[in-house]
C-alpha atoms as a PDB file:
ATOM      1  CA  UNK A   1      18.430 -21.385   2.873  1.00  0.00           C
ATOM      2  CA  UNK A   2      18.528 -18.838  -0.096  1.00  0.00           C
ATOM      3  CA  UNK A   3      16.614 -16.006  -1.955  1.00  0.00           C
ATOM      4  CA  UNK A   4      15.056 -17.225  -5.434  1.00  0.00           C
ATOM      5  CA  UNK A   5      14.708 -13.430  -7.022  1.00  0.00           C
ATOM      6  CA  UNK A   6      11.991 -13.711 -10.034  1.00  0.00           C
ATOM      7  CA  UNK A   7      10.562 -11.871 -12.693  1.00  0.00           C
ATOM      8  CA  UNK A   8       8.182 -14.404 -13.430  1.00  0.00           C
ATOM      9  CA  UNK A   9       4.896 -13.321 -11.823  1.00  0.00           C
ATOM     10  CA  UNK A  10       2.809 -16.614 -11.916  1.00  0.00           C
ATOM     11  CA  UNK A  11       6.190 -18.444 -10.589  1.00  0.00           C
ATOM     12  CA  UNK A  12       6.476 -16.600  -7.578  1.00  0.00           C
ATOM     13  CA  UNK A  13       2.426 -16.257  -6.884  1.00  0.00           C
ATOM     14  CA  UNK A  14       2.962 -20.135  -7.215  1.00  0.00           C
ATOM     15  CA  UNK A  15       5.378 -20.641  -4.520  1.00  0.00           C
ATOM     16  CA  UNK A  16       4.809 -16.844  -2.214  1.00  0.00           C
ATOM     17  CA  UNK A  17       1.520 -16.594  -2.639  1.00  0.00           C
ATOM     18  CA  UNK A  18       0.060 -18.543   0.218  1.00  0.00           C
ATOM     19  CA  UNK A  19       2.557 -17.418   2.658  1.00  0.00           C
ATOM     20  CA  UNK A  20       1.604 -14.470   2.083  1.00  0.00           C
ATOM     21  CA  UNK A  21      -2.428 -14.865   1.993  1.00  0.00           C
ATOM     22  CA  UNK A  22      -1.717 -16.599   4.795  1.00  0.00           C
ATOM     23  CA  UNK A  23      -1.551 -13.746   6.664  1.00  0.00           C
ATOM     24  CA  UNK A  24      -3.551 -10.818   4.300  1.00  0.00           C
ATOM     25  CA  UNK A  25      -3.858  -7.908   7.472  1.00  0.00           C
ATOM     26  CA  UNK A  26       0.147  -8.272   8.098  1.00  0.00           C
ATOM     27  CA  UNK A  27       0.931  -8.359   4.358  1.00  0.00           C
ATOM     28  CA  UNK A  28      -1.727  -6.167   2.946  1.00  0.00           C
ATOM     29  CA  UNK A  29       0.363  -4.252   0.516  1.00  0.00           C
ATOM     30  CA  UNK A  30       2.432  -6.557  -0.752  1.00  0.00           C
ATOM     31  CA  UNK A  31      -0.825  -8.879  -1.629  1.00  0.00           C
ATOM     32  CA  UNK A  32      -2.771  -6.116  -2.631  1.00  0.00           C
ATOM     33  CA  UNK A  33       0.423  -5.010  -5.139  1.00  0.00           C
ATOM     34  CA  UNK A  34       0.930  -8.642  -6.377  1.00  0.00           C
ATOM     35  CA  UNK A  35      -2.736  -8.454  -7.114  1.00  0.00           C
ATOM     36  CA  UNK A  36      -2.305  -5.585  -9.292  1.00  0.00           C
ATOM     37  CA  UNK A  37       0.924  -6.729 -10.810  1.00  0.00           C
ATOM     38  CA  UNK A  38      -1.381 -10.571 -11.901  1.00  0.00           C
ATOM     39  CA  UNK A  39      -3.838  -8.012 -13.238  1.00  0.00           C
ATOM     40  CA  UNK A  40      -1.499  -5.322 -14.919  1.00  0.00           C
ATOM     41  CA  UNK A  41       1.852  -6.953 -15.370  1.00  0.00           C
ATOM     42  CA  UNK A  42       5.345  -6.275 -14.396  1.00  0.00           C
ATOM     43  CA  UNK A  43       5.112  -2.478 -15.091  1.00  0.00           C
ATOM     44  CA  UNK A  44       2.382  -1.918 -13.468  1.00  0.00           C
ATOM     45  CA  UNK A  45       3.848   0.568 -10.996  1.00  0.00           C
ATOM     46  CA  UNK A  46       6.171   2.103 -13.531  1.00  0.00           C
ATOM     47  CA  UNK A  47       8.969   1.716 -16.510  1.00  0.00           C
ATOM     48  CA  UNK A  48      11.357  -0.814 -14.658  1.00  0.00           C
ATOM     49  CA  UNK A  49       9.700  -4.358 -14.201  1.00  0.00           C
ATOM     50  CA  UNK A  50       8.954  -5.258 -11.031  1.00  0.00           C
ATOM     51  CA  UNK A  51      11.471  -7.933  -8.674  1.00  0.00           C
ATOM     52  CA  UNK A  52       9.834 -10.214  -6.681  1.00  0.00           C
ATOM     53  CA  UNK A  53      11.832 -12.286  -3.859  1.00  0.00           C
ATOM     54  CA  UNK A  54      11.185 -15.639  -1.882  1.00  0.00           C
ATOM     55  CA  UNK A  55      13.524 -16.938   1.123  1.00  0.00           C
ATOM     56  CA  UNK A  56      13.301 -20.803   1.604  1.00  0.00           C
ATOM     57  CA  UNK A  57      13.878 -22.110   5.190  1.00  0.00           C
ATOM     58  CA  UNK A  58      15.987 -25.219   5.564  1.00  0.00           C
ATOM     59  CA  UNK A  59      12.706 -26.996   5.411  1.00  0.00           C
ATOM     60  CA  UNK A  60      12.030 -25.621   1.749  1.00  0.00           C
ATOM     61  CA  UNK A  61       9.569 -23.750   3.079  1.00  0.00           C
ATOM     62  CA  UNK A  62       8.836 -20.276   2.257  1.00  0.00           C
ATOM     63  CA  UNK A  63       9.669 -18.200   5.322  1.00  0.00           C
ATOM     64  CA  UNK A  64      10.244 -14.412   4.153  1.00  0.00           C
ATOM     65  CA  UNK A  65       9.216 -12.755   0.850  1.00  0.00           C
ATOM     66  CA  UNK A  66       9.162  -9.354  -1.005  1.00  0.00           C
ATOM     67  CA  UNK A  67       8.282  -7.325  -3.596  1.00  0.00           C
ATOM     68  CA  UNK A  68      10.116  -4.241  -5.609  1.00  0.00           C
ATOM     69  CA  UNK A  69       8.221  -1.891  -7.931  1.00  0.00           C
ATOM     70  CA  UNK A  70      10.684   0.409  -8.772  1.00  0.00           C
ATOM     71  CA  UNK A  71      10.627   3.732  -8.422  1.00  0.00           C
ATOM     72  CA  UNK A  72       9.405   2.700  -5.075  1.00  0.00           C
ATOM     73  CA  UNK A  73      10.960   1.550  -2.332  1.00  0.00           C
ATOM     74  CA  UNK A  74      11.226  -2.386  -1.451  1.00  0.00           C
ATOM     75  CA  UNK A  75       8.188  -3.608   0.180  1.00  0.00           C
ATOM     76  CA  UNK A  76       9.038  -6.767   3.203  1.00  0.00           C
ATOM     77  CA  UNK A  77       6.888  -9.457   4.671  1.00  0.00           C
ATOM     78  CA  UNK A  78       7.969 -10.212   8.181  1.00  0.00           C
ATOM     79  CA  UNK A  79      11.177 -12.594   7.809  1.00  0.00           C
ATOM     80  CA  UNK A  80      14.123 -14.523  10.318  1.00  0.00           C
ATOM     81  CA  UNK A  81      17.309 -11.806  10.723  1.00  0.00           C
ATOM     82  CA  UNK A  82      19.050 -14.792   8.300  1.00  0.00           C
ATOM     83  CA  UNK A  83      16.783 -14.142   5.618  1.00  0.00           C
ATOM     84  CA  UNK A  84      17.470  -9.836   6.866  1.00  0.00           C
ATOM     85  CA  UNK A  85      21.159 -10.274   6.475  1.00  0.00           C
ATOM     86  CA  UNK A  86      21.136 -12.927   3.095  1.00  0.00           C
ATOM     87  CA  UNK A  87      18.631 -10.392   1.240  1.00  0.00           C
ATOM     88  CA  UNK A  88      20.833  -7.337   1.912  1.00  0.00           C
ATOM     89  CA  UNK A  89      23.889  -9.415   0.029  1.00  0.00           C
ATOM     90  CA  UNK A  90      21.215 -10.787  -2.892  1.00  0.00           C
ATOM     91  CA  UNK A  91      20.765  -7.556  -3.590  1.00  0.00           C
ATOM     92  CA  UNK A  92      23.560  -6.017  -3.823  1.00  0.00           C
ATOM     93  CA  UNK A  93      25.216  -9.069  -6.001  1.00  0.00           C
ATOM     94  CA  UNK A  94      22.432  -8.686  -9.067  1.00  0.00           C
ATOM     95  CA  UNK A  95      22.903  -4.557  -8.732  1.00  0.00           C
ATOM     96  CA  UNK A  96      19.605  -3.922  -7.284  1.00  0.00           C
ATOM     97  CA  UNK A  97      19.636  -0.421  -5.254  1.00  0.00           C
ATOM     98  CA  UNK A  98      16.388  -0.264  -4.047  1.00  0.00           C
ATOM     99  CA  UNK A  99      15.478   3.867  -3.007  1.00  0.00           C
ATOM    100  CA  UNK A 100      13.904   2.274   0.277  1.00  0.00           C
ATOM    101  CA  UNK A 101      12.333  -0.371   2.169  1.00  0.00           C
ATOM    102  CA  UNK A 102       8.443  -0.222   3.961  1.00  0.00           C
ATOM    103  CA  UNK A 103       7.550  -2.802   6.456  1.00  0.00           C
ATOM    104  CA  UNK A 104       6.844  -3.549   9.912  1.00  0.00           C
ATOM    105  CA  UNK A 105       8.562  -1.519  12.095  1.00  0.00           C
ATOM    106  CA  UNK A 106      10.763  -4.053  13.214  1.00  0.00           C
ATOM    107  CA  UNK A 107      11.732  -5.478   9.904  1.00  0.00           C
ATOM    108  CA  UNK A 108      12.013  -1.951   8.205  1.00  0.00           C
ATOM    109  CA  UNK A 109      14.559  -0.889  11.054  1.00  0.00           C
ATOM    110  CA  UNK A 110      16.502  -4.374  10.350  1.00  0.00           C
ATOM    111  CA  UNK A 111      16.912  -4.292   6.655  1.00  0.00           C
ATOM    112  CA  UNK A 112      18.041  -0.526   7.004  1.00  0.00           C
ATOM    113  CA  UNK A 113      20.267  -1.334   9.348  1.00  0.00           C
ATOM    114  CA  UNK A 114      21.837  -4.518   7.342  1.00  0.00           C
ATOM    115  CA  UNK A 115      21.773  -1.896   3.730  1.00  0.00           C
ATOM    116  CA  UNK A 116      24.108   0.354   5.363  1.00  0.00           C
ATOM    117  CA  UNK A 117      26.666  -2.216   6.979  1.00  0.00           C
ATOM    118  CA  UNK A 118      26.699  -4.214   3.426  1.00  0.00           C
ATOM    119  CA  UNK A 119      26.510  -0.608   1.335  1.00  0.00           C
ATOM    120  CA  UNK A 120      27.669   2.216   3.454  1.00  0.00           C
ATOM    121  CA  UNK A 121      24.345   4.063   2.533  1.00  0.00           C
ATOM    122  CA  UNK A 122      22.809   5.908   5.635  1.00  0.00           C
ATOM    123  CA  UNK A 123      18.931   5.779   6.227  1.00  0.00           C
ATOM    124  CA  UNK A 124      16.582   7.870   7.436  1.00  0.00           C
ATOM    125  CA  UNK A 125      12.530   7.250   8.441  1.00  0.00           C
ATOM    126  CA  UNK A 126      11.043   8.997   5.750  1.00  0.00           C
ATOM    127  CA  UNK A 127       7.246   8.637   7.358  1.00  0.00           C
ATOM    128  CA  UNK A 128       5.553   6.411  10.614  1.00  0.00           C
ATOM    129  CA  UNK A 129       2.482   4.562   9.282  1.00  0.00           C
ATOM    130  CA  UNK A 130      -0.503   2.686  11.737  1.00  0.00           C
ATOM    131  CA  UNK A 131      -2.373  -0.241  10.797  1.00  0.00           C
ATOM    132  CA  UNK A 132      -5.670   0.364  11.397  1.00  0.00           C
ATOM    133  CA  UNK A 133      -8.281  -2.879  11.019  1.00  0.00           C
ATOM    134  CA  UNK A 134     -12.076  -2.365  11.021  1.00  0.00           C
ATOM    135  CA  UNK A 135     -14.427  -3.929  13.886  1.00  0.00           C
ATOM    136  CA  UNK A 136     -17.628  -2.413  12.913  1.00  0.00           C
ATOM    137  CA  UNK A 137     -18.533   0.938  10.470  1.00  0.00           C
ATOM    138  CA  UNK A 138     -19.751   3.755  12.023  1.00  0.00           C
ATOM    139  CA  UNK A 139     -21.960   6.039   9.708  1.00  0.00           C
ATOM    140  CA  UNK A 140     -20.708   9.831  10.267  1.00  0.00           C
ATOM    141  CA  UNK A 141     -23.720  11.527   9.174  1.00  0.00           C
ATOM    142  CA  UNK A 142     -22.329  13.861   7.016  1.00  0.00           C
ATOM    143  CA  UNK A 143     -24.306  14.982   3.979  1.00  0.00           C
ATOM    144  CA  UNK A 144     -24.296  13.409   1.042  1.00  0.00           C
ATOM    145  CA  UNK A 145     -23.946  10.195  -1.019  1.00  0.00           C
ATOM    146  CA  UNK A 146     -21.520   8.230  -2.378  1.00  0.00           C
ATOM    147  CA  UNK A 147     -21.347   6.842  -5.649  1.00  0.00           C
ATOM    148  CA  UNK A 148     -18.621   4.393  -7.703  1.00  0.00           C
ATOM    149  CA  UNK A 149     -16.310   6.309  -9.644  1.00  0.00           C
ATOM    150  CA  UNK A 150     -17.188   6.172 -13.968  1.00  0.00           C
ATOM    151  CA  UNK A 151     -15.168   6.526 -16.986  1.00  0.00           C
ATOM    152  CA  UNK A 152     -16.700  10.064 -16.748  1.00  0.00           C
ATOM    153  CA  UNK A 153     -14.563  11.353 -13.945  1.00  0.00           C
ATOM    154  CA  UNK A 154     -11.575   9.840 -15.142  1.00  0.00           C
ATOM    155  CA  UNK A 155     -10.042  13.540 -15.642  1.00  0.00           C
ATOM    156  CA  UNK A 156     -11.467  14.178 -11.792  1.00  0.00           C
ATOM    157  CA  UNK A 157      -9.276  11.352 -10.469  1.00  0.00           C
ATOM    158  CA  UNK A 158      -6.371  11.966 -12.210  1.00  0.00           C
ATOM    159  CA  UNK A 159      -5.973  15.746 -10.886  1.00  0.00           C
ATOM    160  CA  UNK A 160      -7.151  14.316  -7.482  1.00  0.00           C
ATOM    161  CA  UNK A 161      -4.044  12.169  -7.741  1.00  0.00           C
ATOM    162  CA  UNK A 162      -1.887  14.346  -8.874  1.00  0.00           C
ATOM    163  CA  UNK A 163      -2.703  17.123  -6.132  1.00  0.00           C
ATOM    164  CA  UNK A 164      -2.835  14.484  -3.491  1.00  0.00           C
ATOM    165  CA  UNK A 165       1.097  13.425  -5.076  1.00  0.00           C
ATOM    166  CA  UNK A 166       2.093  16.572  -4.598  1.00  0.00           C
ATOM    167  CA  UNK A 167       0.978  16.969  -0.714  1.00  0.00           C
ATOM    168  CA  UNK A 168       2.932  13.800   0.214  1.00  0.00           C
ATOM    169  CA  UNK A 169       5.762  14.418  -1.845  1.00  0.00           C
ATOM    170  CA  UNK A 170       5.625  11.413  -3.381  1.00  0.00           C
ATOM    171  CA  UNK A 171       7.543  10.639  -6.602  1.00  0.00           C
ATOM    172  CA  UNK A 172       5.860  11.863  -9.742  1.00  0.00           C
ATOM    173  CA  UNK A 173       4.322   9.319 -11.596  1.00  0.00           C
ATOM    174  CA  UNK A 174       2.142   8.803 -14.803  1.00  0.00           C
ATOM    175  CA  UNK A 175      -1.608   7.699 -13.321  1.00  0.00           C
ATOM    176  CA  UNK A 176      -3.199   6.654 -16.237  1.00  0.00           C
ATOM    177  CA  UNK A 177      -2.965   3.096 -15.803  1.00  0.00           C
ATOM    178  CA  UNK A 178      -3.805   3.027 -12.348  1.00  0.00           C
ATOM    179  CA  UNK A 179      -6.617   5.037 -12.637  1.00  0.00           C
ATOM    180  CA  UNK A 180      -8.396   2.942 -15.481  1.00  0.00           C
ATOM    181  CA  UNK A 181      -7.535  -0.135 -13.464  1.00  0.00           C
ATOM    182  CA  UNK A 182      -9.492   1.327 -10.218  1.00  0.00           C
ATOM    183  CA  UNK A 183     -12.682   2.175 -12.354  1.00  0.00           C
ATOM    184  CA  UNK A 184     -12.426  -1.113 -14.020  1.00  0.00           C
ATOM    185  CA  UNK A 185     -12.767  -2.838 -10.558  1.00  0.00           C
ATOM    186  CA  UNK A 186     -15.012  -0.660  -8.861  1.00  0.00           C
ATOM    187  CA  UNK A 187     -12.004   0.624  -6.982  1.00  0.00           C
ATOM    188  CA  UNK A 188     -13.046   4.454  -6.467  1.00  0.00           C
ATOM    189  CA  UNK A 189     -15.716   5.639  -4.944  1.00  0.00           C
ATOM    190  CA  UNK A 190     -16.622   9.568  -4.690  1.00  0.00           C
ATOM    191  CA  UNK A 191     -18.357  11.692  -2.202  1.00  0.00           C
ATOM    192  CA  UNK A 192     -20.908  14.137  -3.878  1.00  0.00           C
ATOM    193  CA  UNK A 193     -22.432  16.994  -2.080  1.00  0.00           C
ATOM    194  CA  UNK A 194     -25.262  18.168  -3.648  1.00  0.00           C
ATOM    195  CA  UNK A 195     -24.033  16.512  -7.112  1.00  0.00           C
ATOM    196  CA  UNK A 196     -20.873  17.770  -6.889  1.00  0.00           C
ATOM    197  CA  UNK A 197     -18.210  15.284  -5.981  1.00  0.00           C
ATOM    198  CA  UNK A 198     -15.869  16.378  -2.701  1.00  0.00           C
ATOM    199  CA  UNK A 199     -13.885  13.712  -1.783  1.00  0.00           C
ATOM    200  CA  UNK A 200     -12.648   9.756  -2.969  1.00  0.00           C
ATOM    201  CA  UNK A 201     -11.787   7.090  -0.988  1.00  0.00           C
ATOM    202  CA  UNK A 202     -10.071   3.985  -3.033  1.00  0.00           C
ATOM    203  CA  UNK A 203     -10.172   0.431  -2.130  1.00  0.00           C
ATOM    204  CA  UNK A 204      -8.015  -2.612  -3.458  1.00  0.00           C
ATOM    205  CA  UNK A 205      -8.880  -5.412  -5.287  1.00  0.00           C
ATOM    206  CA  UNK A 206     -10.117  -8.426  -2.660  1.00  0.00           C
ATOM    207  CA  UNK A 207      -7.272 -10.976  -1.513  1.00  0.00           C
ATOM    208  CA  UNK A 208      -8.084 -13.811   0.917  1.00  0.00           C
ATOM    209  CA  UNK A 209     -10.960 -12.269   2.398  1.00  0.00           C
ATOM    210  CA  UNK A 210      -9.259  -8.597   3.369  1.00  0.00           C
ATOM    211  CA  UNK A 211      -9.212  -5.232   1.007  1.00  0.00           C
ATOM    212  CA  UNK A 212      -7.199  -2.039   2.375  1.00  0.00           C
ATOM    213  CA  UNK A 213      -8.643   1.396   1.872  1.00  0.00           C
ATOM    214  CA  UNK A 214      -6.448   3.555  -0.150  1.00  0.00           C
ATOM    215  CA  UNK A 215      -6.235   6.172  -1.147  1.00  0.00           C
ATOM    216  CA  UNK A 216      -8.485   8.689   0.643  1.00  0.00           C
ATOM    217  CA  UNK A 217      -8.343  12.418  -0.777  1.00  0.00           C
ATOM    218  CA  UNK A 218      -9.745  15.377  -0.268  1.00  0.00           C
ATOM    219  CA  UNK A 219      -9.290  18.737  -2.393  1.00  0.00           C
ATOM    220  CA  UNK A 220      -8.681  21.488   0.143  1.00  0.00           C
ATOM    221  CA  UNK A 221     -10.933  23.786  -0.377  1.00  0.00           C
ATOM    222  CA  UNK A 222     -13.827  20.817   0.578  1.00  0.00           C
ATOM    223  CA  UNK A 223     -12.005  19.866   4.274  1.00  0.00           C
ATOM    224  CA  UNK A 224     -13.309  20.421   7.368  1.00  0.00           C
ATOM    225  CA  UNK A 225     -17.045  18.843   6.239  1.00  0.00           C
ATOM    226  CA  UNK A 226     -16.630  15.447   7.082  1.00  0.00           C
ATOM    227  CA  UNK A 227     -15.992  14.240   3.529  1.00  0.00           C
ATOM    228  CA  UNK A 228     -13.132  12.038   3.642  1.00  0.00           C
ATOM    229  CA  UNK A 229     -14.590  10.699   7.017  1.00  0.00           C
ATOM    230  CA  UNK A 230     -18.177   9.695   5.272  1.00  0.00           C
ATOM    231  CA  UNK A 231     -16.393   8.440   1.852  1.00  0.00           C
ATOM    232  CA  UNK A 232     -13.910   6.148   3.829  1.00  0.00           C
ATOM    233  CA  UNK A 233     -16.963   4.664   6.331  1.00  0.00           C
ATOM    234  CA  UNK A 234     -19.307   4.063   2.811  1.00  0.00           C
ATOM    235  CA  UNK A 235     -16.160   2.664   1.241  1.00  0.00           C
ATOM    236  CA  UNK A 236     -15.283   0.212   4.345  1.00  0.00           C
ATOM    237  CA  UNK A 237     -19.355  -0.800   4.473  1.00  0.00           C
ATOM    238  CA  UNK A 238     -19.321  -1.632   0.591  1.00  0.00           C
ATOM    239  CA  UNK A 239     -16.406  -3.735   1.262  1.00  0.00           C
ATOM    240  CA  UNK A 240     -18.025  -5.326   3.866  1.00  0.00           C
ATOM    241  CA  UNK A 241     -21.144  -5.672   1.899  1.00  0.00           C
ATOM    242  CA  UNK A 242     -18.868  -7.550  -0.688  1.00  0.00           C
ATOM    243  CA  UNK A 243     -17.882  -9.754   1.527  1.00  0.00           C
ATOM    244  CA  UNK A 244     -14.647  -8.769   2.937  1.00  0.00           C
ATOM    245  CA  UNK A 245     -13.582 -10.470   5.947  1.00  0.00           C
ATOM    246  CA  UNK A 246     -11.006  -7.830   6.966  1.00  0.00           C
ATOM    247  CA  UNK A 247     -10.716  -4.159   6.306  1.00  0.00           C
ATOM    248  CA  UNK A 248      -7.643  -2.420   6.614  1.00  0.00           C
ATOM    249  CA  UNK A 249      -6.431   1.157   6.224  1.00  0.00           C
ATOM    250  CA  UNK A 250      -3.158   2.952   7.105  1.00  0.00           C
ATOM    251  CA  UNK A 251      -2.720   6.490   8.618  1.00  0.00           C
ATOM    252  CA  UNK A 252       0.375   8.699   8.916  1.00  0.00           C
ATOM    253  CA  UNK A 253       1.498   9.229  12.763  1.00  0.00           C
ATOM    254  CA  UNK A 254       2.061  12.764  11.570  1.00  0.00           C
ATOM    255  CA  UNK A 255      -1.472  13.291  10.911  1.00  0.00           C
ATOM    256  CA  UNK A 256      -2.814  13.160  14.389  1.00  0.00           C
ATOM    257  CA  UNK A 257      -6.058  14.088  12.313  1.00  0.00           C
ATOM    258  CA  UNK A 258      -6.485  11.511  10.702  1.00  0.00           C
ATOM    259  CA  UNK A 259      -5.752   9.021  12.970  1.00  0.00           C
ATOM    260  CA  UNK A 260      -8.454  10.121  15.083  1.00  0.00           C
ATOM    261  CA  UNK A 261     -10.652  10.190  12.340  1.00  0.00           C
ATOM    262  CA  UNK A 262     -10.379   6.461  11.704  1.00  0.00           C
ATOM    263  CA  UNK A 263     -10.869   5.632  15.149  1.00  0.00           C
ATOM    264  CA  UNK A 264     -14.335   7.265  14.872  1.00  0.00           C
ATOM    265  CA  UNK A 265     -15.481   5.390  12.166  1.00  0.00           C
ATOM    266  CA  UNK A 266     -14.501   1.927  13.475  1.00  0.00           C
ATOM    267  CA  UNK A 267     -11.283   1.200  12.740  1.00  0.00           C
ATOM    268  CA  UNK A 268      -8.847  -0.018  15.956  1.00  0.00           C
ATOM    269  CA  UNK A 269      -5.397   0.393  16.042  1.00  0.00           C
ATOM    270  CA  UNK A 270      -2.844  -2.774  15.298  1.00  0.00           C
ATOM    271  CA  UNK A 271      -0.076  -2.494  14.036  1.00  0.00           C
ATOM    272  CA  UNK A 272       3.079   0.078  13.278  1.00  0.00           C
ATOM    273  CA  UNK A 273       5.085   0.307   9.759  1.00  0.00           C
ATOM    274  CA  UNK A 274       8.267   2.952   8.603  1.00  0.00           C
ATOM    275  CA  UNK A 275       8.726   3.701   5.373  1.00  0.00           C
ATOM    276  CA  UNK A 276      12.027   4.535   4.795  1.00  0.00           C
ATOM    277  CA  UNK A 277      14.969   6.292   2.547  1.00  0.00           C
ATOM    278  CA  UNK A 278      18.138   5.122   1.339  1.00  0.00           C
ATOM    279  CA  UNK A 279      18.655   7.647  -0.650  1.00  0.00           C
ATOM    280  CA  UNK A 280      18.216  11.835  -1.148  1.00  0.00           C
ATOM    281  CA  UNK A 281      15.770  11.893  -4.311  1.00  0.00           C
ATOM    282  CA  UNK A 282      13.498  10.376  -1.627  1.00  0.00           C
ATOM    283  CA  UNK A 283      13.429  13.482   0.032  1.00  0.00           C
ATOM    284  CA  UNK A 284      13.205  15.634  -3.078  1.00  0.00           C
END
């Protein structure tokens, strides 16, 4: 029972990759990343390559995986408390200080808990996240249309990103990439109001059968309409449409808001995830 601790993209999809299709909803951001890092490569998510993790049962079986795109913090499929307590030591041996760790609640509060007795670094929850998973769409009836983002609002979407970087104080980054990657796919969608777009709702690329919605923005001086509540339903009825069998979305706990708003449109709630910090430029 050890961690094999990759660079090697195809190598890991090849042994990871259907334990963790094999459960998309549970998993949906580490599939949904290793998606983008087949598509975009090992810097997909920034300067340092990305670190991708397996844990192998006695059986040889994969029983616990993750992935790392630094600057971010370490994202965890649900794992045994061996594979907890062996990843916090792997870690530390190859030099690897990861800012942070997102996952189920459970297994976020566990590997926090294991990173402090093995490094003497204190944690904190840095945000409370839902699970949300869509039963059926509920049109809101707001005015307007949506339409897929074009190379034409590529400016648009990058100061959308920006702004909505700034609101949740998340570390700066360069969107370029990620933005041209998205319009590629078909991965933004806006909300015009009388031709004038007022809100975006992403979506991720397809993986076994379930896409999450992500991210949802809306410029403040456009709130209060309805927007991101009519961009997110047309978003989760085009992926529908597509032929997704599962649609997913997260909310922040600390958005009561929003969390209502998702309800409305047909989302139910399933699950809870932390995101937390290991360190202070977290909190910066």
């Amino acid at each position: 029972m050890s961690w094999a601790i990759t660079g090697d993209i195809a190598g890991y999809d090849s042994l990871a990759g259907g334990f963790l299709r094999s459960r998309p909803i549970e998993n949906t951001v580490l599939v949904t990343v290793l998606a983008s890092l087949r598509a975009r490569g090992l810097t997909a998510y920034g300067d340092a390559p990305a670190v991708l993790g397996s844990w192998l049962s006695a059986t040889g079986c994969v029983a616990g995986a993750f992935v790392h795109t630094p600057p971010f913090p370490l994202l965890l499929s649900v794992m045994p408390a061996q594979a907890i307590a062996e990843l916090a030591e792997a870690l530390v041996a190859q030099g690897r200080r990861p800012p942070g760790v997102t996952a189920r609640r459970e297994i976020a509060e566990a590997f926090a808990t294991q990173w402090r007795t093995v490094t003497g670094v204190d944690f904190k929850v840095w945000e409370r996240r839902r699970l949300y998973r869509l039963g059926k769409v509920r049109p809101s009836g707001t005015p307007g249309r949506p339409r897929p983002a074009g190379l034409a609002d590529r400016d648009l979407l990058l100061a959308w990103y920006r702004a909505a970087e700034r609101e949740i104080r998340e570390r700066p980054g360069d969107h370029g990439a990620a933005v041209d990657d998205r319009i590629a796919y078909g991965g933004v969608t806006l909300w015009e109001r009388d031709g004038v777009p007022v809100s975006l709702a992403g979506q991720s690329r397809m993986v076994a059968g379930m896409v999450r919605i992500a991210p949802v923005y809306t410029p403040p001086e456009h709130r209060c309409h309805g927007y991101g509540a009519a961009v997110t339903a047309a978003v989760s009825q085009a992926a529908v449409d597509g032929g997704a069998r599962e649609v997913v979305v997260f909310a922040d706990l600390a958005n009561p808001g929003g969390n209502a708003i998702h309800q409305r449109i047909g989302y139910q709630p399933l699950d809870d995830y932390l995101v937390i910090s290991f360190e202070s430029s977290m909190d910066e």
